[in-house]
C-alpha atoms as a PDB file:
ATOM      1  CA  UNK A   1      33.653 -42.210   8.713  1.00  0.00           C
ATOM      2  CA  UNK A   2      33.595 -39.530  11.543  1.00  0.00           C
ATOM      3  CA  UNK A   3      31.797 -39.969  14.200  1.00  0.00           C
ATOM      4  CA  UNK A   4      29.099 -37.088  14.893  1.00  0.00           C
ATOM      5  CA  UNK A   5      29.671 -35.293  17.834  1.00  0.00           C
ATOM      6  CA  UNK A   6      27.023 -35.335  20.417  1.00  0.00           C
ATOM      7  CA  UNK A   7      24.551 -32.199  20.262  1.00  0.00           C
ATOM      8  CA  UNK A   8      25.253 -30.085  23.397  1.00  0.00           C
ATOM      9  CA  UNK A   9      22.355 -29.287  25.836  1.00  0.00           C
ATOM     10  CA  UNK A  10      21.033 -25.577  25.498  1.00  0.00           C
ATOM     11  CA  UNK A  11      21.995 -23.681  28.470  1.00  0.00           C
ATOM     12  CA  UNK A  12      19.468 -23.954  31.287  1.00  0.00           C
ATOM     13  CA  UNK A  13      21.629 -20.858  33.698  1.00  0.00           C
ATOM     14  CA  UNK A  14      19.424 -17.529  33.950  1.00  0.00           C
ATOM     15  CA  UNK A  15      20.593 -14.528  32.819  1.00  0.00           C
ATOM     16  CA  UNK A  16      22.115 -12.001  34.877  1.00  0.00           C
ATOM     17  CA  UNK A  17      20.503  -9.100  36.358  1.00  0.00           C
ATOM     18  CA  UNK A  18      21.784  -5.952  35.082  1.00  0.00           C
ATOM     19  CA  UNK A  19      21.509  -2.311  36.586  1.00  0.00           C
ATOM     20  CA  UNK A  20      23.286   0.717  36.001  1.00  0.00           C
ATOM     21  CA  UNK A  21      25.699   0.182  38.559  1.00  0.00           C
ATOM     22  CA  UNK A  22      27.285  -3.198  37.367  1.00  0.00           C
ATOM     23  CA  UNK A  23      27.176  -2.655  33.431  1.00  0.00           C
ATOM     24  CA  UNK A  24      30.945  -2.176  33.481  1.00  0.00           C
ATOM     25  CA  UNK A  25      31.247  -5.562  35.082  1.00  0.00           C
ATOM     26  CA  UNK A  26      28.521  -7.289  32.680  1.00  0.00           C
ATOM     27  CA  UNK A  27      29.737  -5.931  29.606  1.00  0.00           C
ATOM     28  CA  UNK A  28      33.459  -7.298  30.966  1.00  0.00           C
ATOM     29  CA  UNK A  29      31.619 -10.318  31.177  1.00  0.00           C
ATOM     30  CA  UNK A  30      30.704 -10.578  27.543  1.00  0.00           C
ATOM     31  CA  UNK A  31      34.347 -10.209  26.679  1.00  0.00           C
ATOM     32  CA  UNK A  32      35.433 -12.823  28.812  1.00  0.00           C
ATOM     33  CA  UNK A  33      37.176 -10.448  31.529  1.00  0.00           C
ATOM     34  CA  UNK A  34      36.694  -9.825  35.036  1.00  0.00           C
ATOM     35  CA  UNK A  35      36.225  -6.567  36.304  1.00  0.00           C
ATOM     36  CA  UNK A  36      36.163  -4.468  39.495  1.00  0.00           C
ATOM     37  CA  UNK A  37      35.348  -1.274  40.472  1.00  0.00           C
ATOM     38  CA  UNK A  38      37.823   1.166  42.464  1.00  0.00           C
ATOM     39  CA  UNK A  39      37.340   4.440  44.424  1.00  0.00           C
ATOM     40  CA  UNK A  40      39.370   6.871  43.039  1.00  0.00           C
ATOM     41  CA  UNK A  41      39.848   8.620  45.839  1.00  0.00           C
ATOM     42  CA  UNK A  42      40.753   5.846  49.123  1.00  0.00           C
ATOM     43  CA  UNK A  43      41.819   3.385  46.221  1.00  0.00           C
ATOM     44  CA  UNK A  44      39.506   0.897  47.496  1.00  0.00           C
ATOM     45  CA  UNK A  45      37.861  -2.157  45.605  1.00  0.00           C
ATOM     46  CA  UNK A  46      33.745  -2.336  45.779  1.00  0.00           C
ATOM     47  CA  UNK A  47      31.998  -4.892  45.857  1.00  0.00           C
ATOM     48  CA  UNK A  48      29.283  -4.993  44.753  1.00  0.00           C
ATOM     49  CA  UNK A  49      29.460  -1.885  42.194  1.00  0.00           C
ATOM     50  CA  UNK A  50      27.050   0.958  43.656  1.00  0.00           C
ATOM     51  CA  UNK A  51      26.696   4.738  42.767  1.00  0.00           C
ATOM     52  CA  UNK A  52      29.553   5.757  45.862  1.00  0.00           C
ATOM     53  CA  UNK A  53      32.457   4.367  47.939  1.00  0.00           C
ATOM     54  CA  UNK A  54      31.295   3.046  50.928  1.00  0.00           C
ATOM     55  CA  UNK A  55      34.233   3.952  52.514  1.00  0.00           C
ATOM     56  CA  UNK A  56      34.935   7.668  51.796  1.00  0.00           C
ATOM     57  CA  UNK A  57      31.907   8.459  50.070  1.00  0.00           C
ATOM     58  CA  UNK A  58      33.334   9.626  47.108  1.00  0.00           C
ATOM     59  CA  UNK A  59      31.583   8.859  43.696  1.00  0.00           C
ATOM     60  CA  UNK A  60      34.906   9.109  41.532  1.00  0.00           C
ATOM     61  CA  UNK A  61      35.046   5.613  40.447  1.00  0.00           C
ATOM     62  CA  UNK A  62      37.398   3.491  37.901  1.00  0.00           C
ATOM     63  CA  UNK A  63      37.322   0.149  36.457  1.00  0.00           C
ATOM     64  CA  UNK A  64      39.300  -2.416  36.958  1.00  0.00           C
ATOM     65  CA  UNK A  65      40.882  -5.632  35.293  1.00  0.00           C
ATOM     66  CA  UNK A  66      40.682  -8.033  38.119  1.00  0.00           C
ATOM     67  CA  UNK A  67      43.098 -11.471  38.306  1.00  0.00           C
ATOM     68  CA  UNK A  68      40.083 -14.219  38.569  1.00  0.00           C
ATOM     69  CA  UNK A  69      42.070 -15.944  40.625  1.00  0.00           C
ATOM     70  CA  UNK A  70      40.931 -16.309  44.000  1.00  0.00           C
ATOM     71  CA  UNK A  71      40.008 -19.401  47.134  1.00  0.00           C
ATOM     72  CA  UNK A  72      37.340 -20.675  48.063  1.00  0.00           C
ATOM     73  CA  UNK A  73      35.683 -19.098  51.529  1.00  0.00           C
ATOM     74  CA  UNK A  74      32.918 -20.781  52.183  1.00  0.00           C
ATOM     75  CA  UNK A  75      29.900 -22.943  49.987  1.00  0.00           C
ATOM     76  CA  UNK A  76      26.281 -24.748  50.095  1.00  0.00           C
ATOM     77  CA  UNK A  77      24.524 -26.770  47.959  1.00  0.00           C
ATOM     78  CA  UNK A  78      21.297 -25.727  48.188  1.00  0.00           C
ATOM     79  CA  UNK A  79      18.459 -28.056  48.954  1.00  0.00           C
ATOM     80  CA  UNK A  80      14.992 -26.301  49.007  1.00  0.00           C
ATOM     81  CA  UNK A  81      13.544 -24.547  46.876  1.00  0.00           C
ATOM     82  CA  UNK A  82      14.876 -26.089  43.547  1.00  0.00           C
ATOM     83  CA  UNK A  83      17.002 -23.224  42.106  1.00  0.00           C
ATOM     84  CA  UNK A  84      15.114 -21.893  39.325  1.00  0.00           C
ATOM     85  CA  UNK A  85      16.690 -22.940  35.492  1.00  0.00           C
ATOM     86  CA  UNK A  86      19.368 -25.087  36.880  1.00  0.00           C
ATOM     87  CA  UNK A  87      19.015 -29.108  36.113  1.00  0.00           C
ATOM     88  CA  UNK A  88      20.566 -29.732  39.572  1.00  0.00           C
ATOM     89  CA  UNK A  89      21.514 -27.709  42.734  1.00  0.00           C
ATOM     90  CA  UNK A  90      24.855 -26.065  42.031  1.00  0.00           C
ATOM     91  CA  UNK A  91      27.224 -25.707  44.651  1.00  0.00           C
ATOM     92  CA  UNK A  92      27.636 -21.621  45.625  1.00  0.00           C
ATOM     93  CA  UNK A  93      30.269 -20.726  47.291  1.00  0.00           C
ATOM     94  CA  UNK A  94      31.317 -17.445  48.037  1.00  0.00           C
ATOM     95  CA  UNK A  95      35.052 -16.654  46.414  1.00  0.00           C
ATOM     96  CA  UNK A  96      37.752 -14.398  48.244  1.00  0.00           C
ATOM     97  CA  UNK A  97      39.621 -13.359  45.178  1.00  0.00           C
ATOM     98  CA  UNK A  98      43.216 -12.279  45.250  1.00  0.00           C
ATOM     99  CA  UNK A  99      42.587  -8.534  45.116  1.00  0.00           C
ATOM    100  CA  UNK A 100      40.440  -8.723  48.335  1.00  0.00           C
ATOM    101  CA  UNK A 101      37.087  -8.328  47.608  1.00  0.00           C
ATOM    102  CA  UNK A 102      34.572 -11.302  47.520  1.00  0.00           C
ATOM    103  CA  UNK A 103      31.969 -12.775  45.041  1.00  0.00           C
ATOM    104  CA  UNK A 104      28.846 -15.080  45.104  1.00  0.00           C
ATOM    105  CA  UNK A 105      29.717 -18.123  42.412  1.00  0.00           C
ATOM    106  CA  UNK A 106      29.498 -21.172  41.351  1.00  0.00           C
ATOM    107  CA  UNK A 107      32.295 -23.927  41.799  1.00  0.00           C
ATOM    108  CA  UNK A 108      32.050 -26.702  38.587  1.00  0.00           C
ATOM    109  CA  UNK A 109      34.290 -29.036  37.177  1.00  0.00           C
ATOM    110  CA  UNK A 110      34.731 -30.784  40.842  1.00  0.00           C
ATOM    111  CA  UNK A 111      32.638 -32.978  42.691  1.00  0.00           C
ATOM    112  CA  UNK A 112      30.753 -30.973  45.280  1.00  0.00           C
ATOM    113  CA  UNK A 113      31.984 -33.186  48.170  1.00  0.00           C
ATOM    114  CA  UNK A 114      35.817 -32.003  47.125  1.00  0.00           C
ATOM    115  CA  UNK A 115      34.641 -28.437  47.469  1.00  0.00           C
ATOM    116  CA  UNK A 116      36.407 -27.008  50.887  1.00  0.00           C
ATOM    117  CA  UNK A 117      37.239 -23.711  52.046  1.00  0.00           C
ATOM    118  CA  UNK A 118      40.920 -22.893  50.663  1.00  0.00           C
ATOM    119  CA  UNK A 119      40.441 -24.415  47.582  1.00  0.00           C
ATOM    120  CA  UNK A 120      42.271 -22.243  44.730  1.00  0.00           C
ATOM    121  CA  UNK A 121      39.963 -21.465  42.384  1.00  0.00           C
ATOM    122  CA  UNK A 122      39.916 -19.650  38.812  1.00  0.00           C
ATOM    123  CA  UNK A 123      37.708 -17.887  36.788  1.00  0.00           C
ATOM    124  CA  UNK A 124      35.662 -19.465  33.680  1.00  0.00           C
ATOM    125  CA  UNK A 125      32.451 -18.355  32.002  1.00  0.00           C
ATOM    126  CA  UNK A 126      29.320 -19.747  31.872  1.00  0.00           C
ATOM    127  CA  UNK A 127      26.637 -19.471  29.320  1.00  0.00           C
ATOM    128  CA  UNK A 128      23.293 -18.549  30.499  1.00  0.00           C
ATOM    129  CA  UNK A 129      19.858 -19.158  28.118  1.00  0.00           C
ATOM    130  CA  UNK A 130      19.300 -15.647  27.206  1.00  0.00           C
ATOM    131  CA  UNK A 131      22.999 -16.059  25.242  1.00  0.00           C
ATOM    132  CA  UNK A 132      24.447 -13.676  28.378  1.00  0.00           C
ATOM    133  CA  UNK A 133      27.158 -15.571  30.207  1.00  0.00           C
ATOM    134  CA  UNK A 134      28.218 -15.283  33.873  1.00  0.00           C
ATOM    135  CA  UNK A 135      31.579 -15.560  35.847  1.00  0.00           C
ATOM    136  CA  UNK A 136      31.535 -19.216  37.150  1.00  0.00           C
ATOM    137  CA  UNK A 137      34.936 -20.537  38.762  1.00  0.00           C
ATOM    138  CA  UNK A 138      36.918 -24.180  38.580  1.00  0.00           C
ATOM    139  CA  UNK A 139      39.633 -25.560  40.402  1.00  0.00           C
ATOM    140  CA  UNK A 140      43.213 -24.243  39.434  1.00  0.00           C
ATOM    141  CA  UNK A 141      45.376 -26.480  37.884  1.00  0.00           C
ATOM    142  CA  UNK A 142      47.183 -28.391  40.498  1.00  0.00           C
ATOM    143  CA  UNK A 143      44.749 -27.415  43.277  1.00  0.00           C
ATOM    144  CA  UNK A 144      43.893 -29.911  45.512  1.00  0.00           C
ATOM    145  CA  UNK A 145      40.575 -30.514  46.806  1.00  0.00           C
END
């Protein structure tokens, strides 16, 4: 007889928050790929997407594929309030990825206390309750805490 496997819990993770800006990088999300956007003018990555380069002021923009690999720069756990739709505080960190430019995450598959600045860190998706999902990252394979 095989054993039944064990039901999995329903996502608890809100959904993301989209706006015109970032729909490149949400529907990249869906597909399991990261994206980034790029002045087309300086050649500069943005971050977070908006309407013009901060930089040259230009509102030629391209996508593009970015690595998901990046380090951790710095985290929290955060105490108070209770993070709304999340079972237990998750540890945010804030991830410098390779190309540069720098995101607002969460760090799973490690034990918060391993979590330190420098950690290399890779890019996984998480499911949110709406049936959306969200760029999450884990430790890279061989990374030590």
């Amino acid at each position: 007889m095989t054993p039944t496997p064990e039901p999995q819990a329903a996502p608890t993770r809100p959904d993301p928050v989209f706006t015109p800006d970032a729909a490149f990088f949400w529907e990249g999300v869906a597909r399991g790929e990261l994206l980034g956007q790029r002045c087309s003018e300086c050649h500069k990555l943005v971050h977070p997407p908006r309407p013009m380069c901060p930089a040259c002021h230009s509102v030629k923009r391209e996508t593009v594929k970015l690595s998901g690999r990046g380090k951790v720069y710095s985290c929290v756990i955060p105490r108070h309030p209770a993070p709304l739709g999340f079972a237990e505080a998750p540890l945010v960190a804030l991830i410098e990825l390779e190309e540069g430019i720098r995101l607002v995450s969460n760090v799973i598959d490690i034990p918060p206390a391993s979590v330190r600045a420098g950690l290399e860190v890779e890019v996984t998706f998480a499911p949110t309750r709406g049936g959306k999902a969200v760029p999450v990252f884990r430790p890279r394979q061989g990374a030590r805490p």
